[in-house]
Protein backbone atom coordinates (compact mmCIF):
# COMPACT_ATOMS: atom_id res chain seq x y z
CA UNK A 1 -9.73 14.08 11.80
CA UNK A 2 -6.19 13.76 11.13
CA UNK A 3 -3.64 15.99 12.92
CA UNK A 4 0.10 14.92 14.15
CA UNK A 5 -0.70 12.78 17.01
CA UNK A 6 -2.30 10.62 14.76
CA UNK A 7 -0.66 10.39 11.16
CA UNK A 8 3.59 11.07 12.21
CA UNK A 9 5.80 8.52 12.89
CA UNK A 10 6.22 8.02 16.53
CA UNK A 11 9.64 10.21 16.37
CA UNK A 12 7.77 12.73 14.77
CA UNK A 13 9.51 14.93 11.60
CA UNK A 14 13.00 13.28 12.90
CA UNK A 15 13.25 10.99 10.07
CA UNK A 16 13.51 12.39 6.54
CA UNK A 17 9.98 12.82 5.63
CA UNK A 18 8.87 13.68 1.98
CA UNK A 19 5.50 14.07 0.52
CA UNK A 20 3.53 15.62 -2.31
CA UNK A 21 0.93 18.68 -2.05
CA UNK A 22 -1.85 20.21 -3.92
CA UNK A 23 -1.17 23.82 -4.44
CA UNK A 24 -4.24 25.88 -5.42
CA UNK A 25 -2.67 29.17 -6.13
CA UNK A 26 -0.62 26.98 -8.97
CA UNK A 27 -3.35 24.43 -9.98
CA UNK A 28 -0.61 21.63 -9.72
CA UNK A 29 1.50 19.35 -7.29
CA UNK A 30 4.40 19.83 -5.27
CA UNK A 31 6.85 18.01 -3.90
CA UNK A 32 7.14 18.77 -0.19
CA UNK A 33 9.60 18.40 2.79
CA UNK A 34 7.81 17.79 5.78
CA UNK A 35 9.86 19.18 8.78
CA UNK A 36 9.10 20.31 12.34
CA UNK A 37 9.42 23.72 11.32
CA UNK A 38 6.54 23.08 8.66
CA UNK A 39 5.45 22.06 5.23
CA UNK A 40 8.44 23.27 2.59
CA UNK A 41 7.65 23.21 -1.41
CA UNK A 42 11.09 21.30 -2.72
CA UNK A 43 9.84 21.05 -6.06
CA UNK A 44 12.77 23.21 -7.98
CA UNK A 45 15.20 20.43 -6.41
CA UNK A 46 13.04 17.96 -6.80
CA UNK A 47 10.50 18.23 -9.76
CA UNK A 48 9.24 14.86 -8.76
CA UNK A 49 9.48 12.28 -6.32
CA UNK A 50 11.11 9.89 -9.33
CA UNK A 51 14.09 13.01 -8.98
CA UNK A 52 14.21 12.77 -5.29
CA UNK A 53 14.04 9.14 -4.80
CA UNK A 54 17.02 9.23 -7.80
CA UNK A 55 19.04 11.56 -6.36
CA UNK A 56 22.32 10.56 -4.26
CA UNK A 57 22.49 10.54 -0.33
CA UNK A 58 18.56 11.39 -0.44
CA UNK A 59 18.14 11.89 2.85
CA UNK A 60 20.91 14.78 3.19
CA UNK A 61 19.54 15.68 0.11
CA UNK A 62 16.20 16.06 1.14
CA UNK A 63 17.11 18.11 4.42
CA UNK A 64 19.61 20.76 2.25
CA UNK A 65 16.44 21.43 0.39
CA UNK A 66 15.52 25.26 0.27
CA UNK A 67 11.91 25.78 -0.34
CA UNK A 68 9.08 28.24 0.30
CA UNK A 69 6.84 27.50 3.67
CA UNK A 70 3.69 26.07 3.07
CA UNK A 71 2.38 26.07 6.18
CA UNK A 72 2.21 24.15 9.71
CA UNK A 73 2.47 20.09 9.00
CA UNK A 74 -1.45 20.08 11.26
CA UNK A 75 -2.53 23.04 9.07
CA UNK A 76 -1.81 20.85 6.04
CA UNK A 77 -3.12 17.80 7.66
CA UNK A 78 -6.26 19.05 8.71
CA UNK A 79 -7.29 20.62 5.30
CA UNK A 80 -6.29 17.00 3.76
CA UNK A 81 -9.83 15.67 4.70
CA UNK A 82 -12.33 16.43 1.93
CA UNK A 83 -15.03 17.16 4.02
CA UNK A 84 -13.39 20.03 5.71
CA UNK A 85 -11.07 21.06 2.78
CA UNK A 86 -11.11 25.00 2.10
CA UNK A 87 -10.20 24.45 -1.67
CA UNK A 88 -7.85 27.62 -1.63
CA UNK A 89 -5.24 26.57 0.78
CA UNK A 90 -2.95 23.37 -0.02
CA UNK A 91 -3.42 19.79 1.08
CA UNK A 92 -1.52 16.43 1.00
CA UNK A 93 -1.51 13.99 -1.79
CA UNK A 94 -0.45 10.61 -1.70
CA UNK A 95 3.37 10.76 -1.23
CA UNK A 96 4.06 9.43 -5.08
CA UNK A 97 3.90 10.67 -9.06
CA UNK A 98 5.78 9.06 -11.62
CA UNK A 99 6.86 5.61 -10.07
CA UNK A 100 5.11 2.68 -11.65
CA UNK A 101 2.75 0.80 -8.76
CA UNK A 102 3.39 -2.81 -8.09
CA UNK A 103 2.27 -5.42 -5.92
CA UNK A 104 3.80 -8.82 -4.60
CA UNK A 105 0.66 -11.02 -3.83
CA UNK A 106 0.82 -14.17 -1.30
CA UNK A 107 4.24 -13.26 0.19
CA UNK A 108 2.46 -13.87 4.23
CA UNK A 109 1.09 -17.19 5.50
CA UNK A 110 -2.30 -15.67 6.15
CA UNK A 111 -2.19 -14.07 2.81
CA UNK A 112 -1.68 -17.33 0.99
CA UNK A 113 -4.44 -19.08 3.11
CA UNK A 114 -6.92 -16.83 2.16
CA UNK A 115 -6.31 -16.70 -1.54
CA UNK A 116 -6.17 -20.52 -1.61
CA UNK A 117 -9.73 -20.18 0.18
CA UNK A 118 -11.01 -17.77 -2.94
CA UNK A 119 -10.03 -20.18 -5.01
CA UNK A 120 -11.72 -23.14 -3.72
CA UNK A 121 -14.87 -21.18 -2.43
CA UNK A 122 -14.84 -19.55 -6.06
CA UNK A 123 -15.75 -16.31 -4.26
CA UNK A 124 -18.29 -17.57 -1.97
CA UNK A 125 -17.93 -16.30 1.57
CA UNK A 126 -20.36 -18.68 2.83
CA UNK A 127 -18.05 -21.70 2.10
CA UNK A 128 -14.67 -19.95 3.26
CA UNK A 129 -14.51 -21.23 7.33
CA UNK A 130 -14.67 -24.90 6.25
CA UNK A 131 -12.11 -24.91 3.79
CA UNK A 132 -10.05 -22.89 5.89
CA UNK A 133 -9.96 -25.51 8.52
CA UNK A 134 -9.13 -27.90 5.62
CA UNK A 135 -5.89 -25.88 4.89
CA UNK A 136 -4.77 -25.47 7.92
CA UNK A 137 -4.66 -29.23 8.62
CA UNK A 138 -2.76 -29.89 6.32
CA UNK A 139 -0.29 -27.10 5.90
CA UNK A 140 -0.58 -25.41 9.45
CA UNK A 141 2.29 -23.69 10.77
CA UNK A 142 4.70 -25.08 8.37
CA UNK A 143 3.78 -22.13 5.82
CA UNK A 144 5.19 -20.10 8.17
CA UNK A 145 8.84 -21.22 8.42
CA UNK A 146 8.82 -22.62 5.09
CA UNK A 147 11.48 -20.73 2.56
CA UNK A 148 10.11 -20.69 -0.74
CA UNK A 149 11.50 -22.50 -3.31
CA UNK A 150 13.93 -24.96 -1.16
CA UNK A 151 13.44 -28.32 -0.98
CA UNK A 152 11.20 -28.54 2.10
CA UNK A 153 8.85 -26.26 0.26
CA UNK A 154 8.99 -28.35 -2.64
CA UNK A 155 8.42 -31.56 -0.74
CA UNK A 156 4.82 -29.95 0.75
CA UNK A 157 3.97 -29.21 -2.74
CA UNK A 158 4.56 -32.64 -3.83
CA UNK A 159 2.34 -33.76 -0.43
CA UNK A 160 -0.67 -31.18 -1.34
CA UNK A 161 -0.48 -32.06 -5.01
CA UNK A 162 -1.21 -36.08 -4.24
CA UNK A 163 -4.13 -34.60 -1.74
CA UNK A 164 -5.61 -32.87 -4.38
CA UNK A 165 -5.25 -29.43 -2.71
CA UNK A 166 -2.66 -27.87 -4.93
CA UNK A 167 -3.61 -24.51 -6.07
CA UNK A 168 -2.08 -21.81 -7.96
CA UNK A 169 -1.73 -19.66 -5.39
CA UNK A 170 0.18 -21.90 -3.72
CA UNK A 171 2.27 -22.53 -6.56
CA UNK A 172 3.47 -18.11 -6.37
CA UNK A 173 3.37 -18.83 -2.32
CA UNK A 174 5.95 -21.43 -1.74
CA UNK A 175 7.40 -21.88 -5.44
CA UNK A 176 10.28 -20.24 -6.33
CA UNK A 177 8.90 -17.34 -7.98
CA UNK A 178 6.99 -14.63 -6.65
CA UNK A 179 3.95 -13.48 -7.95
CA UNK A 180 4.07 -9.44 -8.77
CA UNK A 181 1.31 -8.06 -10.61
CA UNK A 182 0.59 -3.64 -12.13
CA UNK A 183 -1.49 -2.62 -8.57
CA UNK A 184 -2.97 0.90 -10.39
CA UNK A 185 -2.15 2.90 -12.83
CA UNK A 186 1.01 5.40 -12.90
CA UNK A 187 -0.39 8.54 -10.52
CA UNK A 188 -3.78 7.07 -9.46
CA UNK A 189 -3.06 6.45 -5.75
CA UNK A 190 -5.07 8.10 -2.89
CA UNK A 191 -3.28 9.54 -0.02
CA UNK A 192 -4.13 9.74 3.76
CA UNK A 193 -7.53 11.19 4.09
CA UNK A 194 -9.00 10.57 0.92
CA UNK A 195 -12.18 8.46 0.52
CA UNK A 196 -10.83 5.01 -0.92
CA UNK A 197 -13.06 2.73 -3.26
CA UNK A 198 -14.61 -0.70 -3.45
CA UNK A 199 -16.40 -1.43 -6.69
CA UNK A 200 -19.78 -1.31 -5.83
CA UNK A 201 -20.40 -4.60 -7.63
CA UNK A 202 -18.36 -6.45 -4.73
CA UNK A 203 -20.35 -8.01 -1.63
CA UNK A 204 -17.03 -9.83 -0.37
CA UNK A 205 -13.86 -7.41 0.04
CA UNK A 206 -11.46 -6.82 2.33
CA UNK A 207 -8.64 -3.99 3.24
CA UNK A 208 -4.95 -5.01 2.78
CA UNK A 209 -2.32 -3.03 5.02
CA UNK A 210 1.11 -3.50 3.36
CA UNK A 211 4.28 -1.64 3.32
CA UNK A 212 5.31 -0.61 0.61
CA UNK A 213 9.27 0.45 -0.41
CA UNK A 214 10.08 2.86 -2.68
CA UNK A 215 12.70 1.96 -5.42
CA UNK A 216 14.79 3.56 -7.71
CA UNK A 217 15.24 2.85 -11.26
CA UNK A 218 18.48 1.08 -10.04
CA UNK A 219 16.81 -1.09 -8.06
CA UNK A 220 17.92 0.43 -4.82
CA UNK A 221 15.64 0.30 -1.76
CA UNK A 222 15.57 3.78 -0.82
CA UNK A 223 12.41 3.99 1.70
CA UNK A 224 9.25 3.03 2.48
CA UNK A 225 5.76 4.06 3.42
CA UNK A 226 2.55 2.44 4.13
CA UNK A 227 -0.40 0.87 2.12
CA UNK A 228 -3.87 -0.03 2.02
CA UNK A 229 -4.35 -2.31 -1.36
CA UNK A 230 -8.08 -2.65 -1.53
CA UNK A 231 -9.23 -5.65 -2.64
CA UNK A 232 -12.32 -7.42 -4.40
CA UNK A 233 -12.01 -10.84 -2.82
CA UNK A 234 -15.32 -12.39 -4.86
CA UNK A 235 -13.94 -10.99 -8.22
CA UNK A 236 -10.53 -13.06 -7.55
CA UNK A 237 -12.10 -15.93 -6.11
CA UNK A 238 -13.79 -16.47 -9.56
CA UNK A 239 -10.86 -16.13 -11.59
CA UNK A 240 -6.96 -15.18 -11.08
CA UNK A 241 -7.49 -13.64 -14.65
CA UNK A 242 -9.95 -10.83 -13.35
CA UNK A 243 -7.24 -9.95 -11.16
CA UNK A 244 -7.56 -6.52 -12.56
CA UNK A 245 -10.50 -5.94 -11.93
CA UNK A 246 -10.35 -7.33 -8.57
CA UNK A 247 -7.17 -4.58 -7.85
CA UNK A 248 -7.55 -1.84 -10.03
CA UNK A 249 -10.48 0.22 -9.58
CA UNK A 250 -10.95 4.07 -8.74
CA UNK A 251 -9.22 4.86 -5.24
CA UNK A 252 -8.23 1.39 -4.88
CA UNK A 253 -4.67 2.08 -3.98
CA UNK A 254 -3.96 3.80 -1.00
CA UNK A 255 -0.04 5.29 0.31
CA UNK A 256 0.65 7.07 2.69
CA UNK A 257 1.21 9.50 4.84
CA UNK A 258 4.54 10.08 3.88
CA UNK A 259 7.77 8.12 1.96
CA UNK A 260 10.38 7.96 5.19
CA UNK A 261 13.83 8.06 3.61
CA UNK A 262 16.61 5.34 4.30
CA UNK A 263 19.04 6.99 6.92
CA UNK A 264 20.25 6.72 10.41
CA UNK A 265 17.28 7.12 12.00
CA UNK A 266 15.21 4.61 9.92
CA UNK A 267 16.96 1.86 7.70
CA UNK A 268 16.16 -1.40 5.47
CA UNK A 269 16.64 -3.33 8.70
CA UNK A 270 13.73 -1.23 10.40
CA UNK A 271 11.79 -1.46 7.56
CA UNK A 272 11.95 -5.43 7.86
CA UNK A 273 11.31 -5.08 11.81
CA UNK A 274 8.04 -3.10 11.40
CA UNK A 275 4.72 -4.11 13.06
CA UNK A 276 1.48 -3.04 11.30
CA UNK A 277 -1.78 -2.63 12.88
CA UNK A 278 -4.65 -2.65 11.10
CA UNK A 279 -8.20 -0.66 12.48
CA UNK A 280 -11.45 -1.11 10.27
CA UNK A 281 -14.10 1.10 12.28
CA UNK A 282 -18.00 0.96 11.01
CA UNK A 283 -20.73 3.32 11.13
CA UNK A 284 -23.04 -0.09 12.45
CA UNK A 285 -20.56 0.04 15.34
CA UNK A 286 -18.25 -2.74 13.91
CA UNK A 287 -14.90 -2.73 14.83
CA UNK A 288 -12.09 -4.76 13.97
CA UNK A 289 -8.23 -4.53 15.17
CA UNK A 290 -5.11 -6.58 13.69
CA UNK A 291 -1.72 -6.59 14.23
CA UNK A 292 1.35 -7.79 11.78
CA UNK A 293 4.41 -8.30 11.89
CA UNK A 294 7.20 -7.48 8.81
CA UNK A 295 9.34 -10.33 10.36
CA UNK A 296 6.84 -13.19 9.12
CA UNK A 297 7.15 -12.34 5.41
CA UNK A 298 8.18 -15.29 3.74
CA UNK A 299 10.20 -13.58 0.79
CA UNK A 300 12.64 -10.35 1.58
CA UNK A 301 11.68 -6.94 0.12
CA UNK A 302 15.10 -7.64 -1.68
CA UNK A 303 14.35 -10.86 -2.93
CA UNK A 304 10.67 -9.29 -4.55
CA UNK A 305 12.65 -6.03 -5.94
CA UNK A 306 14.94 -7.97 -7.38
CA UNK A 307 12.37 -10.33 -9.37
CA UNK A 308 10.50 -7.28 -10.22
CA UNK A 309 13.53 -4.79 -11.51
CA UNK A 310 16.76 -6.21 -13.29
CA UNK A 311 18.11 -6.98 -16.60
CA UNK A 312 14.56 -7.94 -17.90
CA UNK A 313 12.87 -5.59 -16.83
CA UNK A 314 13.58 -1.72 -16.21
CA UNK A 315 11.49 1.21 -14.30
CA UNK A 316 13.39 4.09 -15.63
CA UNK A 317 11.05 6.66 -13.28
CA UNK A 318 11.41 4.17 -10.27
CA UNK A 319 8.67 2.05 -8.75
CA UNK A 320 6.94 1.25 -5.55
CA UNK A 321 6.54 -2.29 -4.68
CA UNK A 322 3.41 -3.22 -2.10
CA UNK A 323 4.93 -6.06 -0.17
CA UNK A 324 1.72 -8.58 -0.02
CA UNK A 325 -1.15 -8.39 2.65
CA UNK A 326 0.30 -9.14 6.09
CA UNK A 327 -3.15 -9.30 7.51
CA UNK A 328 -6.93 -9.69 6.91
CA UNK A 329 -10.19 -9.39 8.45
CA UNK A 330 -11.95 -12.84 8.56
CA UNK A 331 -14.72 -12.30 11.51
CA UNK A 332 -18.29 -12.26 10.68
CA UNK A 333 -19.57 -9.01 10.32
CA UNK A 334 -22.96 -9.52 9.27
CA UNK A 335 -24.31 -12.89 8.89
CA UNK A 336 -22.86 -16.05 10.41
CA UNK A 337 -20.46 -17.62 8.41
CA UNK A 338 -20.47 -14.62 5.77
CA UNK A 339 -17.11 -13.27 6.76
CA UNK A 340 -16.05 -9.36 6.46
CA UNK A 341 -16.55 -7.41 4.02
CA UNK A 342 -16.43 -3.33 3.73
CA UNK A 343 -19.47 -1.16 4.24
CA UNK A 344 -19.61 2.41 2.98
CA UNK A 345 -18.38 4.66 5.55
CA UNK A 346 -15.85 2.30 6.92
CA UNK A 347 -12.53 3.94 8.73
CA UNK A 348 -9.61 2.10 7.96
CA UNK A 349 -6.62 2.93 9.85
CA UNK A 350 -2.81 1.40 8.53
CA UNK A 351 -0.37 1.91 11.04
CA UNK A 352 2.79 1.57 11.90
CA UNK A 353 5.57 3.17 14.42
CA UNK A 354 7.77 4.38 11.81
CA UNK A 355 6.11 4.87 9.31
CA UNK A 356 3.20 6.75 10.74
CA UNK A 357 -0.77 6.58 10.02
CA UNK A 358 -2.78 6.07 6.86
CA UNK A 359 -6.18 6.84 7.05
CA UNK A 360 -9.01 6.23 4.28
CA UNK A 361 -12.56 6.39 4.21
CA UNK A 362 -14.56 3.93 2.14
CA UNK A 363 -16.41 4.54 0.08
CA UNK A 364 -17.73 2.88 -3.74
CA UNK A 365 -15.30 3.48 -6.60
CA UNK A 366 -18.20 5.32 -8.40
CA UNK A 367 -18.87 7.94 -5.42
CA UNK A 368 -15.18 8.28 -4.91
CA UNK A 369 -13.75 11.53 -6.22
CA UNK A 370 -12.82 10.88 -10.53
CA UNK A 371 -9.31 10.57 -11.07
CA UNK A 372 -8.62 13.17 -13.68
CA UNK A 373 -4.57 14.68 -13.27
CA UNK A 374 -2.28 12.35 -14.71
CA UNK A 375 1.53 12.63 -16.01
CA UNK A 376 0.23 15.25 -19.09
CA UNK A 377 -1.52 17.39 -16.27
CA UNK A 378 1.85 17.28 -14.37
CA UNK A 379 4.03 17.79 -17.07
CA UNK A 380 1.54 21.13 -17.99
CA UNK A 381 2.15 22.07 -14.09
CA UNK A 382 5.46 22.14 -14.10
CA UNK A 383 6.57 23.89 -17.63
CA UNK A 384 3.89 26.49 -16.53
CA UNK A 385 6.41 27.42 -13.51
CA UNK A 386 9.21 26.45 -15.05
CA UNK A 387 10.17 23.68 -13.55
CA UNK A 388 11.60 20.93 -15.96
């Protein structure tokens, strides 16, 4: 069920929220204002959320906004879940159209442990605990404080490399660059509510709660919302080059509930200051709970936009950057020594104070819901209202 207790921030429609809404009685998508008052359709200020996110003093911007009511935020929310969706009244999308979808990978400590342990277990669960303990001997807590790139962290490189436990993921972790990969596919994300997919090929995967700014095509930070990067953790273990097929499948991206505008209720420094908390709920009962903290990222957000967007590269309808997984679930769900990995019908909850709740159901990529509206379908939308 998702209502307002459970997917707001914890100020509620204080901040300035923006989202994106399926609108039966126009067979298209609309850019929304989410308010106290209700659900408002922006979309002839803001076409997209590229135009929003571009657009000066966005938060002011945002709030000036004159738009017709959609409906009660809970109203909305409620008819979001697919399940209980009446198919003639609107529902949420995930909060983003045109901006290209990135990814920064191995940017936490935990992160870059368990990427180092695909590698070496070449995608065998069964081998991860062991070599886990092996990293952590010889790395431990200095991952954590190390800056990446400086000296010290090229003095433990030189260490691991004459131990014979370099790896490349270590070489993106505490190297000087960073490594940022294509997540999905330009308009493929899920929002809050929708079913999310694992390829049903996978027997070792894992959720990955990020946050996940949203940037202009000047390279501005301009807000941020939360993110569930699903990911295939026996694909990548075999090989870094079927990293696409580990991270891009149907439903495999998940944002949401809502992009929270930069202003003064919610800033760049809060965004750095969140704490994420991520709940993965079973229908055998299993239940896991994780908490994470922004503050232990070993690269700044504006140290990872600014290798992703600059003079060699351009995102001229913006881009949203997932920040790397600041947590993931390593207990034995199953069988002893086996690890985690995702059963159908999993809950798996992203939150954070500020930034509210996302909320997916898994499911396989196959049984998830086809993506079939892309940028053409848009672009049909809005010249049918006439809205360019």
């Amino acid at each position: 069920m998702l209502d307002l207790a459970n997917t707001l921030p914890n100020d509620g429609c204080r901040g300035a929220l923006a989202g994106r809404v399926f609108r039966p009685d126009l067979d298209g998508p609309s850019v929304v204002a989410v308010r106290e008052a209700g659900v408002f359709d922006v979309t002839r200020s803001f076409p997209t959320m590229t135009d929003l996110t571009e657009a000066d003093d966005l938060a002011a911007a945002l709030r000036a906004a004159d738009g017709e009511r959609l409906g009660d935020v809970n109203d909305l929310l409620a008819n979001t879940v697919p399940d209980r969706r009446d198919t003639a009244k609107p529902w949420f999308l995930a909060p983003i159209d045109l901006q290209v979808i990135k990814a920064s990978g191995v940017t936490f400590a935990i992160s870059l442990i368990e990427r180092v342990i695909e590698e070496k277990t070449k995608g065998k669960p069964e081998a991860a605990a062991v070599i886990r303990a092996e990293i952590d001997s010889l790395c431990g807590s200095d991952l954590k404080t190390l800056v990446p790139g400086s000296p010290a962290a090229m003095r433990l490189k030189e260490v691991l490399i004459a131990q014979g436990a370099w790896s490349q993921y270590l070489e993106v972790g505490i190297g000087p660059d960073a490594e940022i990969f294509t997540k999905a596919p330009v308009m493929s994300a899920v929002g809050t509510g929708m079913d999310a997919g694992v390829h049903p090929l996978s027997s070792w995967n894992n959720p990955e709660p990020e946050v996940v700014p949203f940037v202009s095509s000047r390279g501005a930070i301009v807000g941020a919302a939360l993110g569930n990067d699903v990911n295939l953790r026996d694909v990548e273990g075999r090989s870094a080059l079927l990293l696409g097929k580990a991270k891009d499948n149907n439903a495999s991206c998940a944002i949401g509930p809502f992009l929270r505008l930069f202003d003064d209720t919610f800033t760049y420094e809060d965004m750095t200051r969140c704490e994420v908390t991520l709940a993965i709920t079973g229908e055998d009962g299993f239940h896991s709970e994780l908490v994470a903290r922004m503050a232990d990222i070993s690269r700044t957000p504006k140290d990872l936009v600014g290798q992703m967007i600059n003079a060699n590269h351009q995102y001229p309808d913006g881009v949203v950057l997932f920040l790397g997984a600041m947590a993931a679930p390593t207990e034995d769900r199953d069988v002893k020594g086996a690890g985690f990995t995702h059963k159908v019908g999993d809950i798996v909850s992203v939150a954070s104070p500020p930034l509210g709740r996302l909320v997916n159901r898994m499911k396989t990529s196959d049984a998830c819901p086809p993506w079939n509206f892309g940028v053409r379908d848009l672009m049909r939308s809005l010249a049918r209202r006439g809205i360019g």
